[in-house]
PDB file of N, CA and C in Angstrom:
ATOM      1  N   UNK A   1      66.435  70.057  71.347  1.00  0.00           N
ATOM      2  CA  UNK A   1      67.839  69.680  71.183  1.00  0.00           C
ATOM      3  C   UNK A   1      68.368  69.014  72.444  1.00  0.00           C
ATOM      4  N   UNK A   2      68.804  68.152  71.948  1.00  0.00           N
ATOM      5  CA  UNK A   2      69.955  67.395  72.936  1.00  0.00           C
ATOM      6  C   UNK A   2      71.450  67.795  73.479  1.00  0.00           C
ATOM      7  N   UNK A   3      72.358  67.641  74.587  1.00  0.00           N
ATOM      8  CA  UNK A   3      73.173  67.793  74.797  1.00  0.00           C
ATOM      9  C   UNK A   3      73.553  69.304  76.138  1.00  0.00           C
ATOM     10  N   UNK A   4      74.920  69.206  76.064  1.00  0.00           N
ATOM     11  CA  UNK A   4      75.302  70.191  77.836  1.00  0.00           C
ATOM     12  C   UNK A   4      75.965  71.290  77.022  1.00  0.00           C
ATOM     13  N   UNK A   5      75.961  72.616  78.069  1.00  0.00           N
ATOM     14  CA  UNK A   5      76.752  73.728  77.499  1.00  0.00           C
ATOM     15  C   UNK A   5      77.238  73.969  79.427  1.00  0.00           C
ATOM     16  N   UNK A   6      78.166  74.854  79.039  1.00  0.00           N
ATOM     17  CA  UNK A   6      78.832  75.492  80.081  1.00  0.00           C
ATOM     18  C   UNK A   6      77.869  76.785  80.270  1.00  0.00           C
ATOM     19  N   UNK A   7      77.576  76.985  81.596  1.00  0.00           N
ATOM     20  CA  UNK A   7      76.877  78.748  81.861  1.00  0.00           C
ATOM     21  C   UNK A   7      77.315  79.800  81.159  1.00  0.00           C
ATOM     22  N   UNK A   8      78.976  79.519  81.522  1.00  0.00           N
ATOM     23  CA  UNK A   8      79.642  81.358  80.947  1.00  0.00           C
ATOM     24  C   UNK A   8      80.368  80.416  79.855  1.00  0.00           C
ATOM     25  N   UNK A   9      81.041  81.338  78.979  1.00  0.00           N
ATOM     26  CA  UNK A   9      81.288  81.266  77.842  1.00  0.00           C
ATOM     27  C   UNK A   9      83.258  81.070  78.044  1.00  0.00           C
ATOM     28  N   UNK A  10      83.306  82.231  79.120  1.00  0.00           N
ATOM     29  CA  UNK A  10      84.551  82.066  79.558  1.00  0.00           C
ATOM     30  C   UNK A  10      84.952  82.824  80.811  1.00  0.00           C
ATOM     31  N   UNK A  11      86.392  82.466  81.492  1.00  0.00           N
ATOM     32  CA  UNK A  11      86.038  82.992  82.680  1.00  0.00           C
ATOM     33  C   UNK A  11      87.801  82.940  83.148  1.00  0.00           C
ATOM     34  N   UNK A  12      87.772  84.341  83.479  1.00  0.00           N
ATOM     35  CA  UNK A  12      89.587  84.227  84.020  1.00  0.00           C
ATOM     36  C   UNK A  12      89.780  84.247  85.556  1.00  0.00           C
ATOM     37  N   UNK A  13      90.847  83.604  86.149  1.00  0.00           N
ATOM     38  CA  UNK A  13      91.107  83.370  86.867  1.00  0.00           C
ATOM     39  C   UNK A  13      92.880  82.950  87.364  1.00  0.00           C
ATOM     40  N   UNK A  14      93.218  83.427  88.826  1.00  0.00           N
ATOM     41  CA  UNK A  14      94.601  83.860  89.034  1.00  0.00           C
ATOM     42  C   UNK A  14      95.260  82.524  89.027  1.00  0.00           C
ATOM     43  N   UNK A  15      96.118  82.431  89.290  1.00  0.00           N
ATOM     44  CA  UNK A  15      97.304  81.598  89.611  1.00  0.00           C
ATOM     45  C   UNK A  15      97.118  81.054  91.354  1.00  0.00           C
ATOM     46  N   UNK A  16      96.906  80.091  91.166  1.00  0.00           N
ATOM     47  CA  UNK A  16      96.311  79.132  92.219  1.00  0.00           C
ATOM     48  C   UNK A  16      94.564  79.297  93.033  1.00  0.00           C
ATOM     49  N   UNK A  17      93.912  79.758  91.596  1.00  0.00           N
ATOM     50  CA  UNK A  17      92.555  80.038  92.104  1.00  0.00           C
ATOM     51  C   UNK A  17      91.958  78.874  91.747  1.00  0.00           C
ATOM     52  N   UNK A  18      90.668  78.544  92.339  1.00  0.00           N
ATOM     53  CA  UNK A  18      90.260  77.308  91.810  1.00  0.00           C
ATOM     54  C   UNK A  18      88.729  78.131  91.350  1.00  0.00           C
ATOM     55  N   UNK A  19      88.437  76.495  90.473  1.00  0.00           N
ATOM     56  CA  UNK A  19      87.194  77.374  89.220  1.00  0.00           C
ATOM     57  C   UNK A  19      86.664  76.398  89.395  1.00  0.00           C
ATOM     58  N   UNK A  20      85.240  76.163  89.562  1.00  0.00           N
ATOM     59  CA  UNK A  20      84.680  74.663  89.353  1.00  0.00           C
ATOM     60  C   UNK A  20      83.130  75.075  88.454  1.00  0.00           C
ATOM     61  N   UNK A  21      83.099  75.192  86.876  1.00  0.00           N
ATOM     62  CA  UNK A  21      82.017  75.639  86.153  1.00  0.00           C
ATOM     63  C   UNK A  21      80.675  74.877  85.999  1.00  0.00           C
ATOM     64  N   UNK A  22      79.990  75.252  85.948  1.00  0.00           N
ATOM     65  CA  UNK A  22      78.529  74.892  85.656  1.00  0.00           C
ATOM     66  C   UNK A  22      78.385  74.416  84.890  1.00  0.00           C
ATOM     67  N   UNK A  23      77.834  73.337  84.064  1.00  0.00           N
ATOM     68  CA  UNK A  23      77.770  72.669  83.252  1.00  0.00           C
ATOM     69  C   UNK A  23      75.736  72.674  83.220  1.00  0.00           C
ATOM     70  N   UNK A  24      75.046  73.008  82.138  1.00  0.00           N
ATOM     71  CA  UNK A  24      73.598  73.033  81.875  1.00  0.00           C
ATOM     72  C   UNK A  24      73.486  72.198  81.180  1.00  0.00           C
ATOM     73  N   UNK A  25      71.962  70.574  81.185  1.00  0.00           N
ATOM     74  CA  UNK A  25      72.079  70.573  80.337  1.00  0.00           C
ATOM     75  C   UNK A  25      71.018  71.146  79.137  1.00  0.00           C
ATOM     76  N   UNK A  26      71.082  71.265  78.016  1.00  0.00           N
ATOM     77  CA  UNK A  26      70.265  72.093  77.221  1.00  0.00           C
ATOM     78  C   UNK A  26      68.513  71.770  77.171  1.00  0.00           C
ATOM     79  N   UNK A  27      67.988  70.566  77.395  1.00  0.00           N
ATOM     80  CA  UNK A  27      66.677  69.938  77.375  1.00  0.00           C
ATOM     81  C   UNK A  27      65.900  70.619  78.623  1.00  0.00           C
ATOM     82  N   UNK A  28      66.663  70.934  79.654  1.00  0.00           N
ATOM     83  CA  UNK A  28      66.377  71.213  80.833  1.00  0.00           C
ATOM     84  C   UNK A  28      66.682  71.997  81.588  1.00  0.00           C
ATOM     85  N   UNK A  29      67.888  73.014  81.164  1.00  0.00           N
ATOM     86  CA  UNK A  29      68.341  73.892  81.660  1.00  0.00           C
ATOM     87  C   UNK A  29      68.732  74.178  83.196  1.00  0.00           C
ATOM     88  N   UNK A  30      68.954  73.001  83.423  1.00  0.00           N
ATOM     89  CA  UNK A  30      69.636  72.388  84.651  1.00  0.00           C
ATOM     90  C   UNK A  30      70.992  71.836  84.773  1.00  0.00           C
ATOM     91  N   UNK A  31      71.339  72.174  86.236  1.00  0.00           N
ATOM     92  CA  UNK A  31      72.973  71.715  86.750  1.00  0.00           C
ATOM     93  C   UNK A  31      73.070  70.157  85.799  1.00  0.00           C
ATOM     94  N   UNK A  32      73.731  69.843  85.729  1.00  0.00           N
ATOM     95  CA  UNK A  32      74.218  68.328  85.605  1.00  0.00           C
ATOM     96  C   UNK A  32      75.413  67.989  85.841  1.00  0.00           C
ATOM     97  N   UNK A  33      75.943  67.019  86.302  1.00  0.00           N
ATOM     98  CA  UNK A  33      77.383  66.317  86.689  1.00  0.00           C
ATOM     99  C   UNK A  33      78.175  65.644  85.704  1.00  0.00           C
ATOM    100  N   UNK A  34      79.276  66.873  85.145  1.00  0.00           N
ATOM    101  CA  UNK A  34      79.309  66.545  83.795  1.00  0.00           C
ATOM    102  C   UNK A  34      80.801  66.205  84.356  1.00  0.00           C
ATOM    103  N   UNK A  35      81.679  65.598  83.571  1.00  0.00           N
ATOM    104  CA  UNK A  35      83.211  65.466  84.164  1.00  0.00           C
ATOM    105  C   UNK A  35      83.881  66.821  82.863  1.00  0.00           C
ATOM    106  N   UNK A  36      84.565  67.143  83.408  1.00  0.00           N
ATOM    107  CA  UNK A  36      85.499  68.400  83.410  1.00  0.00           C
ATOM    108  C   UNK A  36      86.902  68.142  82.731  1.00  0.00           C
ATOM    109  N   UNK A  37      87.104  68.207  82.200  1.00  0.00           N
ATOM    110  CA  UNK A  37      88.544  68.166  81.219  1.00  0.00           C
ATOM    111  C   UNK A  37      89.155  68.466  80.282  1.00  0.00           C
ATOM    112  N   UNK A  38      90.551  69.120  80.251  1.00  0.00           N
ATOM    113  CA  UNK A  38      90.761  69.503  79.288  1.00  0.00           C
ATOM    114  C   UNK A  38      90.743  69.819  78.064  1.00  0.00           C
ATOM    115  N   UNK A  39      90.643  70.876  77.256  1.00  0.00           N
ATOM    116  CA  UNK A  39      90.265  70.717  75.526  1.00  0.00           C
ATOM    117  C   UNK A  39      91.248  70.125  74.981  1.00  0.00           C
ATOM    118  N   UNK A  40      90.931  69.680  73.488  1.00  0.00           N
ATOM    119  CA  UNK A  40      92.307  69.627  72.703  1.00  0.00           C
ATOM    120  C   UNK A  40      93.227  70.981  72.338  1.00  0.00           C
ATOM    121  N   UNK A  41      94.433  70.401  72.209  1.00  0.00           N
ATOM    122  CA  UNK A  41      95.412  71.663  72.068  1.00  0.00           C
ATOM    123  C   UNK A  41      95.481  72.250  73.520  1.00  0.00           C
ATOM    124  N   UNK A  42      95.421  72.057  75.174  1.00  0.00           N
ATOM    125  CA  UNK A  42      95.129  72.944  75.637  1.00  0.00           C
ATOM    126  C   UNK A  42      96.920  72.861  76.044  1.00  0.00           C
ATOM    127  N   UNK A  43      97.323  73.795  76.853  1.00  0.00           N
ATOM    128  CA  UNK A  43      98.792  73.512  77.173  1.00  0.00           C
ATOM    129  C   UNK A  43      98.253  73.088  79.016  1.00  0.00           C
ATOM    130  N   UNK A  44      98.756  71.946  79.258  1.00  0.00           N
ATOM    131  CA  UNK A  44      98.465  71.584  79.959  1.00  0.00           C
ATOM    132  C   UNK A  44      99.106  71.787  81.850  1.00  0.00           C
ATOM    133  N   UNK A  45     100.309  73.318  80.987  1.00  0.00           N
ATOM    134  CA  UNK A  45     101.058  73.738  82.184  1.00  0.00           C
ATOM    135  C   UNK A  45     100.141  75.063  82.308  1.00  0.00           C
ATOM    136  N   UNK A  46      98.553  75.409  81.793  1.00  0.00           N
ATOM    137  CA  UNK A  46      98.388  77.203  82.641  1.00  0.00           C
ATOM    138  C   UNK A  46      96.663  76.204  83.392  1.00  0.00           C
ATOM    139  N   UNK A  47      96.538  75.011  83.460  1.00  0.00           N
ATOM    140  CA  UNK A  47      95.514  74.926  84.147  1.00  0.00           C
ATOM    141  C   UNK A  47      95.619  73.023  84.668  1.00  0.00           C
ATOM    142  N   UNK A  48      94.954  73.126  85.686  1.00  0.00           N
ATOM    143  CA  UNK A  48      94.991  71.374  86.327  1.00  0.00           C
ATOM    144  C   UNK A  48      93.359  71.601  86.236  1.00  0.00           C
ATOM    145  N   UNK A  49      93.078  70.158  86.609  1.00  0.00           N
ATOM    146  CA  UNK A  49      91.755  69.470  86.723  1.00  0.00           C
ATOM    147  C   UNK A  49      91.526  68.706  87.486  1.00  0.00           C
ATOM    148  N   UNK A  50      91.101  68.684  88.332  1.00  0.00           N
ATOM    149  CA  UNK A  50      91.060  68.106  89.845  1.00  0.00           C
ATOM    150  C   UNK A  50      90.094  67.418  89.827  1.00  0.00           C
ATOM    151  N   UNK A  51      89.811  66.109  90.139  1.00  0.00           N
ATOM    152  CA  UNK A  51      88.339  65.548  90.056  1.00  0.00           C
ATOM    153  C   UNK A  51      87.381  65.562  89.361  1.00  0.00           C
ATOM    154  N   UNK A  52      87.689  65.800  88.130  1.00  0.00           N
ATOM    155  CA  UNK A  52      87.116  66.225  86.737  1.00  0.00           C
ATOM    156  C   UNK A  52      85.615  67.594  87.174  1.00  0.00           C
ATOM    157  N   UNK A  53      86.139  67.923  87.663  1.00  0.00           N
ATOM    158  CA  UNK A  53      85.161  69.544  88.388  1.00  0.00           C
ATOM    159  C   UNK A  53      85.773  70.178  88.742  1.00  0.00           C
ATOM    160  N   UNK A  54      86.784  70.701  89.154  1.00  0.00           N
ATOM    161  CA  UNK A  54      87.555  71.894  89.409  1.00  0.00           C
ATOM    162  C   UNK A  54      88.812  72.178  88.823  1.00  0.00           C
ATOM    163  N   UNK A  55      88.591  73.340  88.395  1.00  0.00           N
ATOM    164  CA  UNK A  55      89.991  73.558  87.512  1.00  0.00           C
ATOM    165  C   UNK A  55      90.575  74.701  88.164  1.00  0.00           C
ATOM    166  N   UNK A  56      92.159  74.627  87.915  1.00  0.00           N
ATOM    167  CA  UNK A  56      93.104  75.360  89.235  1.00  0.00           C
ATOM    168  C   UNK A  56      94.548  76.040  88.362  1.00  0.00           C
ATOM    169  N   UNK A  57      93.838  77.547  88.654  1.00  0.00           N
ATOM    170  CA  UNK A  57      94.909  78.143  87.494  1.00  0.00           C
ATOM    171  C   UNK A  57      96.545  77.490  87.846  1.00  0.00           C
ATOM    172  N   UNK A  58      97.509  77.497  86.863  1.00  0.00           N
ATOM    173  CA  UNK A  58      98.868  77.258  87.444  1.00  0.00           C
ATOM    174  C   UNK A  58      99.597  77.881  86.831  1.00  0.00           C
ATOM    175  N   UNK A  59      99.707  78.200  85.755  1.00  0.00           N
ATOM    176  CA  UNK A  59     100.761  79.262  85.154  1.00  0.00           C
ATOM    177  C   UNK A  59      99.840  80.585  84.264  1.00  0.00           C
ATOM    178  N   UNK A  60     100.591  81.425  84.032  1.00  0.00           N
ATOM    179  CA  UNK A  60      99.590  82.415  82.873  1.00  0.00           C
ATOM    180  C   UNK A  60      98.699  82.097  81.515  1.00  0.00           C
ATOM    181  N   UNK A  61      98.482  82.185  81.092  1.00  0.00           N
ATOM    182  CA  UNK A  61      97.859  81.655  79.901  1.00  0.00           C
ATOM    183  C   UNK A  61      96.601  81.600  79.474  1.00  0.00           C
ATOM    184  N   UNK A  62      96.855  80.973  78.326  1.00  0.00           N
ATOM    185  CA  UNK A  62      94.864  80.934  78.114  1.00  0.00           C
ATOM    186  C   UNK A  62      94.983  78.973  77.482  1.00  0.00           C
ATOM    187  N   UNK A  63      93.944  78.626  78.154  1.00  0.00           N
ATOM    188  CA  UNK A  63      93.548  77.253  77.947  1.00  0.00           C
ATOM    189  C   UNK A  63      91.574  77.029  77.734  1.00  0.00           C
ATOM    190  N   UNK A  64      91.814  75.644  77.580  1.00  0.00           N
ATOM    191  CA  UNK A  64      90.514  75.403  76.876  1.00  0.00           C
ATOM    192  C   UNK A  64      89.970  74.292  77.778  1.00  0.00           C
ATOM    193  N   UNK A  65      88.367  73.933  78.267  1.00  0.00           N
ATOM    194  CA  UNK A  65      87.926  72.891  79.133  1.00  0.00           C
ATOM    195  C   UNK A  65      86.740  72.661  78.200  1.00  0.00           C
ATOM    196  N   UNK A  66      86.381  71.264  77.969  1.00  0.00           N
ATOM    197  CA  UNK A  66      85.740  70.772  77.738  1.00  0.00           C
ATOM    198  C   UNK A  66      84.608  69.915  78.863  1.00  0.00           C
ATOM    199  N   UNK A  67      83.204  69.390  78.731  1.00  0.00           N
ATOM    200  CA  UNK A  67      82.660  68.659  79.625  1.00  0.00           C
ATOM    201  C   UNK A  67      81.770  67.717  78.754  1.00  0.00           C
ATOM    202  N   UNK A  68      81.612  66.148  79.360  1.00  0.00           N
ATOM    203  CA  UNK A  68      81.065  65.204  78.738  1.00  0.00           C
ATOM    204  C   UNK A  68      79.927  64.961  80.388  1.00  0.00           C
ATOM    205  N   UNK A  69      78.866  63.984  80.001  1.00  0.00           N
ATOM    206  CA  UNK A  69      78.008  63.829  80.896  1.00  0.00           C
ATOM    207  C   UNK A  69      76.892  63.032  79.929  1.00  0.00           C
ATOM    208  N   UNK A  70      76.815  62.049  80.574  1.00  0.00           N
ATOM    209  CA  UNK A  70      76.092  60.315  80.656  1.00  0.00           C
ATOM    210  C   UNK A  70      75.106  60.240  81.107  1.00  0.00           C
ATOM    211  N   UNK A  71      73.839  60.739  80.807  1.00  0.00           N
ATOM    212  CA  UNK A  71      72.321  60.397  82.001  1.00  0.00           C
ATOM    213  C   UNK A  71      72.572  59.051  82.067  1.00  0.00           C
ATOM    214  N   UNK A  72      71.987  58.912  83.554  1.00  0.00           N
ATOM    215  CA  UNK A  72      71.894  57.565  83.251  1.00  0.00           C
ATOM    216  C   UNK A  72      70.602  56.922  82.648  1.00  0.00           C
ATOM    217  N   UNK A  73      70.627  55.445  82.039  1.00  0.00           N
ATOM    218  CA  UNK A  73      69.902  54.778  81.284  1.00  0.00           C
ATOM    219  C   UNK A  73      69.905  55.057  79.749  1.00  0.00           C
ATOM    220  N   UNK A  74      70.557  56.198  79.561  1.00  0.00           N
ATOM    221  CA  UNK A  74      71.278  56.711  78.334  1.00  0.00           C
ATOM    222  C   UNK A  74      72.121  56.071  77.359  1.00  0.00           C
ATOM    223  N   UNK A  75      72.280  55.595  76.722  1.00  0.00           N
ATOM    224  CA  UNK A  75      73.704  54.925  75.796  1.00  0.00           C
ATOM    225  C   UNK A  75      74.074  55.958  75.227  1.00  0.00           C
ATOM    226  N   UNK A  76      74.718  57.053  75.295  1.00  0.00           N
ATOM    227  CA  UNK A  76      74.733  58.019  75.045  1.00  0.00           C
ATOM    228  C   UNK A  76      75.681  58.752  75.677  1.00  0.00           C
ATOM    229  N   UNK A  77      76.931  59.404  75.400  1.00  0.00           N
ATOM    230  CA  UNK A  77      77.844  60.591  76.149  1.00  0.00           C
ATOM    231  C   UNK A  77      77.379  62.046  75.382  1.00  0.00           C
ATOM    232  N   UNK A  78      77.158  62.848  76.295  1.00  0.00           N
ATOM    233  CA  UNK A  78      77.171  64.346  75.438  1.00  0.00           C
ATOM    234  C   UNK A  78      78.308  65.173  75.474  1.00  0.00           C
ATOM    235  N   UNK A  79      78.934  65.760  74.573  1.00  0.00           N
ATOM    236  CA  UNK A  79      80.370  66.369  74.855  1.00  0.00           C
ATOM    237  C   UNK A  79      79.653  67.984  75.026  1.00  0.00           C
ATOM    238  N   UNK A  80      80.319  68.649  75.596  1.00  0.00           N
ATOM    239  CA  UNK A  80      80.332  70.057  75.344  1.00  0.00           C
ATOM    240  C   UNK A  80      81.450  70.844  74.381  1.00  0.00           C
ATOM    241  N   UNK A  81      80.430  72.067  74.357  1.00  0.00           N
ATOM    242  CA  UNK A  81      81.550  72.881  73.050  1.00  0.00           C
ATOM    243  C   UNK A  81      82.727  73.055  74.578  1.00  0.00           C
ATOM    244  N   UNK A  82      83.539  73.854  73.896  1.00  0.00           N
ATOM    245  CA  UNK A  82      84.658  74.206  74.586  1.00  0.00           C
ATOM    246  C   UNK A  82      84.554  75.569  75.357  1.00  0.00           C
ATOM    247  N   UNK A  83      84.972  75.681  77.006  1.00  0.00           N
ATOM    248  CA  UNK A  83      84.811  76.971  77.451  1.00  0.00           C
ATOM    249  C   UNK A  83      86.356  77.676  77.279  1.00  0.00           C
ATOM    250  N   UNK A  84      86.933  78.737  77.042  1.00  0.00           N
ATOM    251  CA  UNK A  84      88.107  79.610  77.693  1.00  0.00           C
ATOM    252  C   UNK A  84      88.337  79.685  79.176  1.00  0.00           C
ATOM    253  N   UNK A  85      89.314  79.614  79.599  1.00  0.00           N
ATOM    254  CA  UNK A  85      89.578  79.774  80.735  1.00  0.00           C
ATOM    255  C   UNK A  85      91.404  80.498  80.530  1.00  0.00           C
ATOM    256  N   UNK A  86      90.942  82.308  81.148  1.00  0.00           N
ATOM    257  CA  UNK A  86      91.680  82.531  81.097  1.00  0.00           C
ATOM    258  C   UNK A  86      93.068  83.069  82.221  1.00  0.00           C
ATOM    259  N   UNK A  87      94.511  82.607  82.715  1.00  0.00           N
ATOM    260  CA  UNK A  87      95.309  82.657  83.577  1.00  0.00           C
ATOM    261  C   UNK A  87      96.054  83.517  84.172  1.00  0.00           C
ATOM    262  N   UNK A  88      95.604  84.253  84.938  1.00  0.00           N
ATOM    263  CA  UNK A  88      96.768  85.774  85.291  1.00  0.00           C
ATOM    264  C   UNK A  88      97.005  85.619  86.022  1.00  0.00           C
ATOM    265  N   UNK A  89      98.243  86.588  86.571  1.00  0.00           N
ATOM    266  CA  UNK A  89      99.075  86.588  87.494  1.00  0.00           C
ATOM    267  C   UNK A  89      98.189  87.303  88.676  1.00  0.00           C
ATOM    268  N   UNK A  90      99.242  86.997  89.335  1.00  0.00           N
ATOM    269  CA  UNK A  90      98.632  87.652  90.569  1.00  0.00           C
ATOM    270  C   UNK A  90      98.120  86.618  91.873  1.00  0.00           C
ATOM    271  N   UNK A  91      97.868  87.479  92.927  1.00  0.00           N
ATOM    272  CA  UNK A  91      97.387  86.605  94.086  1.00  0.00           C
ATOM    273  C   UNK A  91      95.743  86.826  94.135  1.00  0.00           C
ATOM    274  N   UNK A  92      94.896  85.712  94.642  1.00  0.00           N
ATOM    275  CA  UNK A  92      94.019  85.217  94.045  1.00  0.00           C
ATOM    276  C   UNK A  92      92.780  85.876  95.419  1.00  0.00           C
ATOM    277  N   UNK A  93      93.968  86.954  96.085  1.00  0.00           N
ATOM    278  CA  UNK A  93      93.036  87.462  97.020  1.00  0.00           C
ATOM    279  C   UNK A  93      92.681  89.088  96.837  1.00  0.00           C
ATOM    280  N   UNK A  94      93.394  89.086  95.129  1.00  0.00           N
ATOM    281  CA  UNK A  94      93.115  90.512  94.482  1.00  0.00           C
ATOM    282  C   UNK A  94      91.758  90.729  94.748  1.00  0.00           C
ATOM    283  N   UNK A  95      91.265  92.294  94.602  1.00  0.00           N
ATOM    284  CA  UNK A  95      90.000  92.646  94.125  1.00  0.00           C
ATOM    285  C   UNK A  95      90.002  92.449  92.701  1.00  0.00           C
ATOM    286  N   UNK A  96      88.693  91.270  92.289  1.00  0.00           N
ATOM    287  CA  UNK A  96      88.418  91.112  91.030  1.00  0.00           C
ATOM    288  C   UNK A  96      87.174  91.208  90.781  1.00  0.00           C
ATOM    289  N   UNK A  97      86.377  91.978  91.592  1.00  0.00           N
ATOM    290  CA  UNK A  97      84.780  91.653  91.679  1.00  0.00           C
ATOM    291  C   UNK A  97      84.275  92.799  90.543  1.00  0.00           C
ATOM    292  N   UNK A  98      85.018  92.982  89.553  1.00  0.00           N
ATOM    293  CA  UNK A  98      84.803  93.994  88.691  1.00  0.00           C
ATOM    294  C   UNK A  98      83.956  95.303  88.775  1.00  0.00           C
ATOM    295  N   UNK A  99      84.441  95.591  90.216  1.00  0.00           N
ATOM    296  CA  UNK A  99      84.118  97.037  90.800  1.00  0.00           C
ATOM    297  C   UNK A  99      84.886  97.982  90.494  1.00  0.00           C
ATOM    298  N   UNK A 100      84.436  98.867  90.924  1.00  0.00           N
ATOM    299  CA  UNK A 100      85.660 100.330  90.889  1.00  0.00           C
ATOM    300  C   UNK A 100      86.005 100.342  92.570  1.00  0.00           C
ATOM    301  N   UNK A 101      85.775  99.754  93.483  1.00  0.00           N
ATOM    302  CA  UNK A 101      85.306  99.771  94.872  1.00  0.00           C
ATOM    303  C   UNK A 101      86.377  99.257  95.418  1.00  0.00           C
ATOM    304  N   UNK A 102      87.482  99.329  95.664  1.00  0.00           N
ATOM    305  CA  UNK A 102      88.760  98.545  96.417  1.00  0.00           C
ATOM    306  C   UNK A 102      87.775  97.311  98.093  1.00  0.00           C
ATOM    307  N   UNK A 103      88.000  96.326  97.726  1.00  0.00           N
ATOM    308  CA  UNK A 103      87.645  95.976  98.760  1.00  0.00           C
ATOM    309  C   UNK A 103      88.163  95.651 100.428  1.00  0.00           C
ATOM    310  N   UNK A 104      89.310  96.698 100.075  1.00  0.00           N
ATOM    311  CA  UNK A 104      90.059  97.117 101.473  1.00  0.00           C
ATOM    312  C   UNK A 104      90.446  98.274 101.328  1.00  0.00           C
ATOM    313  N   UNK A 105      89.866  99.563 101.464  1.00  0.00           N
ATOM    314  CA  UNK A 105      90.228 100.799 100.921  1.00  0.00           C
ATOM    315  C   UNK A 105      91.383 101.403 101.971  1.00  0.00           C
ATOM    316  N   UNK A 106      92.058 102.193 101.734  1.00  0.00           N
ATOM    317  CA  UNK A 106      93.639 102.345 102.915  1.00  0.00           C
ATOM    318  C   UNK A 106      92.770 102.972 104.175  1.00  0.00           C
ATOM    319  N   UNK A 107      93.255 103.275 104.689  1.00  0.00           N
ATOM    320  CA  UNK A 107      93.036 103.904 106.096  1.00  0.00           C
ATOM    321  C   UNK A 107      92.724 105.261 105.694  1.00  0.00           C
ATOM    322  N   UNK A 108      91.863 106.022 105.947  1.00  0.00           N
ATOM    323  CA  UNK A 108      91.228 107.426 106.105  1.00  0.00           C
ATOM    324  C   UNK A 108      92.387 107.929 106.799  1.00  0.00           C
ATOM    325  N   UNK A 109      92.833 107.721 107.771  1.00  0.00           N
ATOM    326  CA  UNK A 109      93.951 108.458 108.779  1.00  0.00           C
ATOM    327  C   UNK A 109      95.053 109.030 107.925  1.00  0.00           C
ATOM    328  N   UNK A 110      95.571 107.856 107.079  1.00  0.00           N
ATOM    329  CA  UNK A 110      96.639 108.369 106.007  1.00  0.00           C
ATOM    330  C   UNK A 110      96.483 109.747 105.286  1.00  0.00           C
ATOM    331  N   UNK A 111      95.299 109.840 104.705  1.00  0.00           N
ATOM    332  CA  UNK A 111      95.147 111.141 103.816  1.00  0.00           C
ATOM    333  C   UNK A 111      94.564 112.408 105.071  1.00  0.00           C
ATOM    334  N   UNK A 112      94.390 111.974 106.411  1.00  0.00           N
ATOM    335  CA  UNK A 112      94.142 113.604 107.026  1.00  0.00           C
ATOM    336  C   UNK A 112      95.539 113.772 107.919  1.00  0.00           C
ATOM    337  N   UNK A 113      96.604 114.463 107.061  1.00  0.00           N
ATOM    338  CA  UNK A 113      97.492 114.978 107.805  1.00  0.00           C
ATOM    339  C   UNK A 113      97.317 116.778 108.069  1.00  0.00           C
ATOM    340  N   UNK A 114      97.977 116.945 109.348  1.00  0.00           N
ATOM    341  CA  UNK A 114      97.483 118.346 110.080  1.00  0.00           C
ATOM    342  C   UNK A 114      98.837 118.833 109.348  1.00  0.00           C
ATOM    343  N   UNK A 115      99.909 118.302 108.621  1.00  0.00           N
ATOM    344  CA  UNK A 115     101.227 118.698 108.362  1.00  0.00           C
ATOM    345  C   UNK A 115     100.732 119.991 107.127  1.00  0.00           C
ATOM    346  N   UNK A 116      99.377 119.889 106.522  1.00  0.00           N
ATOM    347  CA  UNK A 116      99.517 120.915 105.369  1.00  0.00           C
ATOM    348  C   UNK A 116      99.502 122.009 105.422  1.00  0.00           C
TER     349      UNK A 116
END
C-alpha cells in the first residue's frame, strides 16, 4: 500500500504548547516531510500551524490536522487520514508526563514540623 499516516492517532496539548507530529510513510515506515494542516471542519481558533509542521495550541478545544506529502519524481500527492489534536488549559510547564510522580515535589521541610 501506498500513502502517509501520522505516528499517534491523537495527542493533547496546552495552550501555547507547540506539537510538531510525525508523519510515516506507509511503504517504508519512515519520517517523511509531509506539510501539516488543518482538517476540514476544524475551528480554526483552538490550534495554528506554523510552517506547515508545527501546530500551537491557542484556545481549548478539540481540532483536526491533516498531512499531504509529494516524493519527489512522483506525480502524485498523498493525503493523510486525519489526526485529533486535543486543547487544554493550563500552562504548558504542567506535569503531563503521565506519571503519578510530581515533577517538582514541595519541599520535605514543609511536612517535618517539630510544632506536633
Amino acid at each position: 500500500p501506498k500513502g502517509i499516516y501520522f505516528a499517534e492517532s491523537s495527542k493533547t496539548i496546552k495552550i501555547g504548547e507547540e506539537y510538531t507530529p510525525v508523519v510515516l510513510g506507509v511503504a517504508t515506515g519512515k519520517k517523511v516531510d509531509a506539510t501539516i494542516v488543518p482538517g476540514d471542519r476544524t475551528d480554526l481558533q483552538v490550534i495554528d500551524v506554523t510552517d506547515g509542521e508545527t501546530v500551537i495550541g491557542t484556545r481549548e478545544g478539540v481540532a483536526y490536522i491533516t498531512a499531504s506529502y509529494k516524493p519527489a519524481g512522483v506525480n502524485k500527492t498523498y493525503e493523510s487520514n486525519s489526526m485529533k489534536i486535543t486543547v487544554t488549559a493550563g500552562k504548558v510547564e504542567d506535569d503531563d508526563d503521565d506519571d503519578t510522580v510530581l515533577d517538582h515535589p514541595p519541599c520535605k521541610s514543609v511536612h517535618k514540623s517539630s510544632s506536633f
